[in-house]
N, C-alpha and C. Protein backbone atom coordinates (compact mmCIF):
# COMPACT_ATOMS: atom_id res chain seq x y z
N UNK A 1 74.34 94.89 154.35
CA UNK A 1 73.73 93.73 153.76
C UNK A 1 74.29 93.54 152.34
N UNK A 2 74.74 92.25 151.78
CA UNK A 2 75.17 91.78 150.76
C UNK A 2 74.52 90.85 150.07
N UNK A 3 74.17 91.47 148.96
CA UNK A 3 73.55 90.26 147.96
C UNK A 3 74.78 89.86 147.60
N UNK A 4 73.96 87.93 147.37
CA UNK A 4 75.01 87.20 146.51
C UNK A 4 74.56 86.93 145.34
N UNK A 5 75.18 87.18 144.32
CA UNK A 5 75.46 87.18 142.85
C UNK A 5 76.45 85.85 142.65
N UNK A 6 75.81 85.17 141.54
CA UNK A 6 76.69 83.92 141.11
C UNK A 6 77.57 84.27 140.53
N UNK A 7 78.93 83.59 140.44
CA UNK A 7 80.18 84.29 140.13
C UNK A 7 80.81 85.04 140.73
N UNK A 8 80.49 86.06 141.83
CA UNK A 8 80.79 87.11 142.52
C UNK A 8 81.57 86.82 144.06
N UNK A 9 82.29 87.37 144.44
CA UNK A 9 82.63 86.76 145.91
C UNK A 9 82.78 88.38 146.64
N UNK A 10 82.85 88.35 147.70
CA UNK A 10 82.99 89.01 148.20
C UNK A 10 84.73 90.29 148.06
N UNK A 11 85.41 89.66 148.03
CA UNK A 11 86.48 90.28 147.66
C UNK A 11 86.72 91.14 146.39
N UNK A 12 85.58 91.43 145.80
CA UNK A 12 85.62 91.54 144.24
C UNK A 12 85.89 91.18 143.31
N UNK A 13 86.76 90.26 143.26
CA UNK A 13 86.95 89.04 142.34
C UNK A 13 85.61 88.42 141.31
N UNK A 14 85.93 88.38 140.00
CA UNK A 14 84.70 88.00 139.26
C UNK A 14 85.40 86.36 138.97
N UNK A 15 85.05 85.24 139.24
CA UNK A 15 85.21 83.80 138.80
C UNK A 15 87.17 83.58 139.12
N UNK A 16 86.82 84.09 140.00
CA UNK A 16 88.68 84.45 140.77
C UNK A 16 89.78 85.07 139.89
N UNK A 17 89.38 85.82 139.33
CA UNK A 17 89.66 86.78 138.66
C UNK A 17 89.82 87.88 139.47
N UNK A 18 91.37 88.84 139.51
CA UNK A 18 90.78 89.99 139.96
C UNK A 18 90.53 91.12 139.36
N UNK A 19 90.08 92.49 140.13
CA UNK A 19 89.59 93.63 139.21
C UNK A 19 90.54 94.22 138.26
N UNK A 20 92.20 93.98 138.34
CA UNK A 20 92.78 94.51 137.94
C UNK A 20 92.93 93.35 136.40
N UNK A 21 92.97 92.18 136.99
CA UNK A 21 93.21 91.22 134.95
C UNK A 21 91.83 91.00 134.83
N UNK A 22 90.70 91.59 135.17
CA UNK A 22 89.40 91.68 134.38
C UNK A 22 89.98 93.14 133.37
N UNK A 23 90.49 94.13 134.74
CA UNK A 23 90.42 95.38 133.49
C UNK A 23 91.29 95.01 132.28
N UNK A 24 92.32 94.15 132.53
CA UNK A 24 93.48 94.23 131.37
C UNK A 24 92.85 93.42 130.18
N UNK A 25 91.86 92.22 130.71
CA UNK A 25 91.36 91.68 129.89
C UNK A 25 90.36 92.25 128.77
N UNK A 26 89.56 93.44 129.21
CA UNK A 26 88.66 94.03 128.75
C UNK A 26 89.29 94.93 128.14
N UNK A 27 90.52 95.64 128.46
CA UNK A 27 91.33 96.64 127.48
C UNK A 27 91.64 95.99 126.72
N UNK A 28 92.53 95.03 126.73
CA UNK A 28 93.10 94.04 125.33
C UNK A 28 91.75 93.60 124.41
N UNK A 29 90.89 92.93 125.07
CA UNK A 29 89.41 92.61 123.98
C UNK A 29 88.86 93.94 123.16
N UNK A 30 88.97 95.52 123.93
CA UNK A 30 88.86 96.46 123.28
C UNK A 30 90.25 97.22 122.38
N UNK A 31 91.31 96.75 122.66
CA UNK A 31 92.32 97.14 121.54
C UNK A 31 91.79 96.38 120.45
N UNK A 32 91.71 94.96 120.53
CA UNK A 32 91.89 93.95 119.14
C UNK A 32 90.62 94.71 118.53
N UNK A 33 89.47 94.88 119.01
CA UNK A 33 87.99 95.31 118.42
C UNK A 33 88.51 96.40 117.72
N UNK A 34 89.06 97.15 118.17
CA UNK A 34 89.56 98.09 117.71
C UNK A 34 90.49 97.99 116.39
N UNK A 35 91.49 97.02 116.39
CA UNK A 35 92.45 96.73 115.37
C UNK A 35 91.65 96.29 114.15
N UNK A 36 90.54 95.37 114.62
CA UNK A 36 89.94 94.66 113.71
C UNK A 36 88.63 95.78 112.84
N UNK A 37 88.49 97.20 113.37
CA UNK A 37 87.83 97.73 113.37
C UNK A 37 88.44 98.40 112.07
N UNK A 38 89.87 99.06 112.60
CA UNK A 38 90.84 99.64 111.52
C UNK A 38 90.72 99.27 110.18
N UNK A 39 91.41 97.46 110.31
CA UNK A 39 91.50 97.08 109.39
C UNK A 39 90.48 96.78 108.43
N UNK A 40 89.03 96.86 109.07
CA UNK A 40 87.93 96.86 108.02
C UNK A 40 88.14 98.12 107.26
N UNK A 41 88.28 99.46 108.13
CA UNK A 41 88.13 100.70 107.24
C UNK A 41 88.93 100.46 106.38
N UNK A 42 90.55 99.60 106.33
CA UNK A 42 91.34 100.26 105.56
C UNK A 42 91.24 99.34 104.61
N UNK A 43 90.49 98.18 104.62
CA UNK A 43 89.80 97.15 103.40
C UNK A 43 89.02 97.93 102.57
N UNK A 44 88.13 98.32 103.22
CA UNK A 44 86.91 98.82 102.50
C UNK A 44 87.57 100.44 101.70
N UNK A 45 88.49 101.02 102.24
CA UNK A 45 89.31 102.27 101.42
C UNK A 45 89.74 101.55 100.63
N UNK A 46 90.55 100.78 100.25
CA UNK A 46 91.33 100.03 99.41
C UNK A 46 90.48 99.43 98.59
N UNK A 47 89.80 98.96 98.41
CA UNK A 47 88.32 98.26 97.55
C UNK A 47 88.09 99.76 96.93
N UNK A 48 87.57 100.72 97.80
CA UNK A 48 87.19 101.34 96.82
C UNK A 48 87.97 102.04 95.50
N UNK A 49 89.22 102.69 96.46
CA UNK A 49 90.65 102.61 95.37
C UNK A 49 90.66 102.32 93.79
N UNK A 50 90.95 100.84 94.49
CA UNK A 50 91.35 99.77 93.51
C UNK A 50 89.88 99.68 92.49
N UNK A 51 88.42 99.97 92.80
CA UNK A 51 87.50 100.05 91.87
C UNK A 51 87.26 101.04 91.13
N UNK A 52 87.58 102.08 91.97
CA UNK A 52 87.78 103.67 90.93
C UNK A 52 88.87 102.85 89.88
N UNK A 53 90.39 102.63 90.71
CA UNK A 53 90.78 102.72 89.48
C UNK A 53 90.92 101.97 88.31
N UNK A 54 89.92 100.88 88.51
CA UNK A 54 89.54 99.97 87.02
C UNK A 54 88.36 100.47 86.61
N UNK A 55 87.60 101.27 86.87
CA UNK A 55 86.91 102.80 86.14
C UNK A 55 87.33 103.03 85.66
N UNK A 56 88.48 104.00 85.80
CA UNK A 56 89.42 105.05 85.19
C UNK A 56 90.22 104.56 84.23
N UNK A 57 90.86 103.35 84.29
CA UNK A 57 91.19 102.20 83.35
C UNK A 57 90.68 102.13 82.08
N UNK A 58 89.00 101.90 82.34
CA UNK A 58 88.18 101.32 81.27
C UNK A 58 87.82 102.42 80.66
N UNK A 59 87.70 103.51 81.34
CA UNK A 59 87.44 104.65 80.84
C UNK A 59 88.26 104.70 79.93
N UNK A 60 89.79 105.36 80.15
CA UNK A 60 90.79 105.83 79.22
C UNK A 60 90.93 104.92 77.88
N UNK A 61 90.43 103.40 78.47
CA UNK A 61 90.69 102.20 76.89
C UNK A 61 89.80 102.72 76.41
N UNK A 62 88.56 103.14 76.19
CA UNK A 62 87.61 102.68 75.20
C UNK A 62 87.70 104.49 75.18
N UNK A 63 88.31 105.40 75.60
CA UNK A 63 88.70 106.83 74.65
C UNK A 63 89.48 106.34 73.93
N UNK A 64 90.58 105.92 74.00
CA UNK A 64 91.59 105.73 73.26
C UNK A 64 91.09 104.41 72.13
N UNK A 65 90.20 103.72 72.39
CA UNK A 65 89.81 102.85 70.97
C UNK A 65 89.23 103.61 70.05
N UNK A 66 88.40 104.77 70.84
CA UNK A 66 87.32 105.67 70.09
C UNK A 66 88.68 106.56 69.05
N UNK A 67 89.47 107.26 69.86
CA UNK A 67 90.16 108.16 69.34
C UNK A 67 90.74 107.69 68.07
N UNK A 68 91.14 106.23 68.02
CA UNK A 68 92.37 105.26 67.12
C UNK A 68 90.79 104.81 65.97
N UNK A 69 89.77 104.70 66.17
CA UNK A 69 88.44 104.80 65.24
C UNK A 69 88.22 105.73 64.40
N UNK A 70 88.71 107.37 65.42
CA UNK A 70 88.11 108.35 64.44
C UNK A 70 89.32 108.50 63.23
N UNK A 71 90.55 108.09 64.11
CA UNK A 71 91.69 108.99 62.75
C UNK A 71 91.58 107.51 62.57
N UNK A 72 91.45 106.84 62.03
CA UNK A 72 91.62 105.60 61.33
C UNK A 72 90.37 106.14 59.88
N UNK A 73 88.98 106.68 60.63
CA UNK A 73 87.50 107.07 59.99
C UNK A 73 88.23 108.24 59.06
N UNK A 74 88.62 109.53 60.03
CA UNK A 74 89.83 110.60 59.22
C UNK A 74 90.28 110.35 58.38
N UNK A 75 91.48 109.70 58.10
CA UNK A 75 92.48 109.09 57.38
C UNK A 75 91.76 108.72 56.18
N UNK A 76 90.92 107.71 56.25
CA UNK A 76 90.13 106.90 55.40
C UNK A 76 89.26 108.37 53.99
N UNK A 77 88.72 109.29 54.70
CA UNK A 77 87.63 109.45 54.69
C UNK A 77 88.41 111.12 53.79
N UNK A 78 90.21 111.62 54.07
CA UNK A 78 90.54 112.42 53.62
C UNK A 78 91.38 111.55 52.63
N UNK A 79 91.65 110.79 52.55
CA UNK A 79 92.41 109.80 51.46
C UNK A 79 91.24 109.97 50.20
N UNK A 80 90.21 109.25 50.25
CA UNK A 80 88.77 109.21 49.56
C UNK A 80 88.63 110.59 48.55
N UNK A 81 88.70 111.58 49.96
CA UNK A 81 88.22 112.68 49.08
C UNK A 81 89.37 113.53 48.47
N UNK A 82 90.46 112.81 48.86
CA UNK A 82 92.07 113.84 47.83
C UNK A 82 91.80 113.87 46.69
N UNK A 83 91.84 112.34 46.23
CA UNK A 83 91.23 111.73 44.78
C UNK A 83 90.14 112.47 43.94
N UNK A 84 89.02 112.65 44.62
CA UNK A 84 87.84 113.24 43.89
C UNK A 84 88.50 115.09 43.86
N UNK A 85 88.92 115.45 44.33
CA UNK A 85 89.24 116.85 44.33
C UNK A 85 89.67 117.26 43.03
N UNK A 86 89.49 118.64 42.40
CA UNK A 86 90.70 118.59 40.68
C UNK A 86 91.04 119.78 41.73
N UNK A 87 92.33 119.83 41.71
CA UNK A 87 93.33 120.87 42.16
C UNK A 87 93.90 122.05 40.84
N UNK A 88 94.15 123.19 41.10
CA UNK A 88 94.81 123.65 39.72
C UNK A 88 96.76 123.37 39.44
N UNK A 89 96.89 122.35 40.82
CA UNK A 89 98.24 122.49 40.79
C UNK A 89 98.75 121.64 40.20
């Protein structure tokens, strides 16, 4: 006894389709899922990358403004006190 299913025929055929370009169809729809799957991971690696390294960026500027502050503060601040010093030399 055979139920009938809409779409279905007896031969196995789905909408005259057979079983073999249903499977190819469903492998290819699962490669691309797949490709498209990749390429999210390798977006979302790359985003993060690229955000570390304008971190690391901003980081190193504002050491290096700090650093060019203190010997600028240094400089200033041993200049100042040469003057006030009496040396015996």
């Amino acid at each position: 006894m055979t139920r009938y299913l809409p779409g279905y025929s007896t031969s196995g055929s789905v909408d005259g389709v057979s079983p073999d370009q249903l499977a190819k169809r469903v492998s290819k729809t699962l490669r691309a899922k797949g490709n498209i799957m990749l390429l999210a991971i390798v977006l979302i690696v790359l985003a993060i990358l690229l955000g570390l390294g304008g971190l690391v960026f901003t980081a190193v500027k504002w050491l290096l403004i700090v650093a060019v502050v203190l010997l600028i503060a240094g400089a200033v601040a041993g200049f100042l006190s040469r003057g006030k010093s009496k040396s015996l030399r």
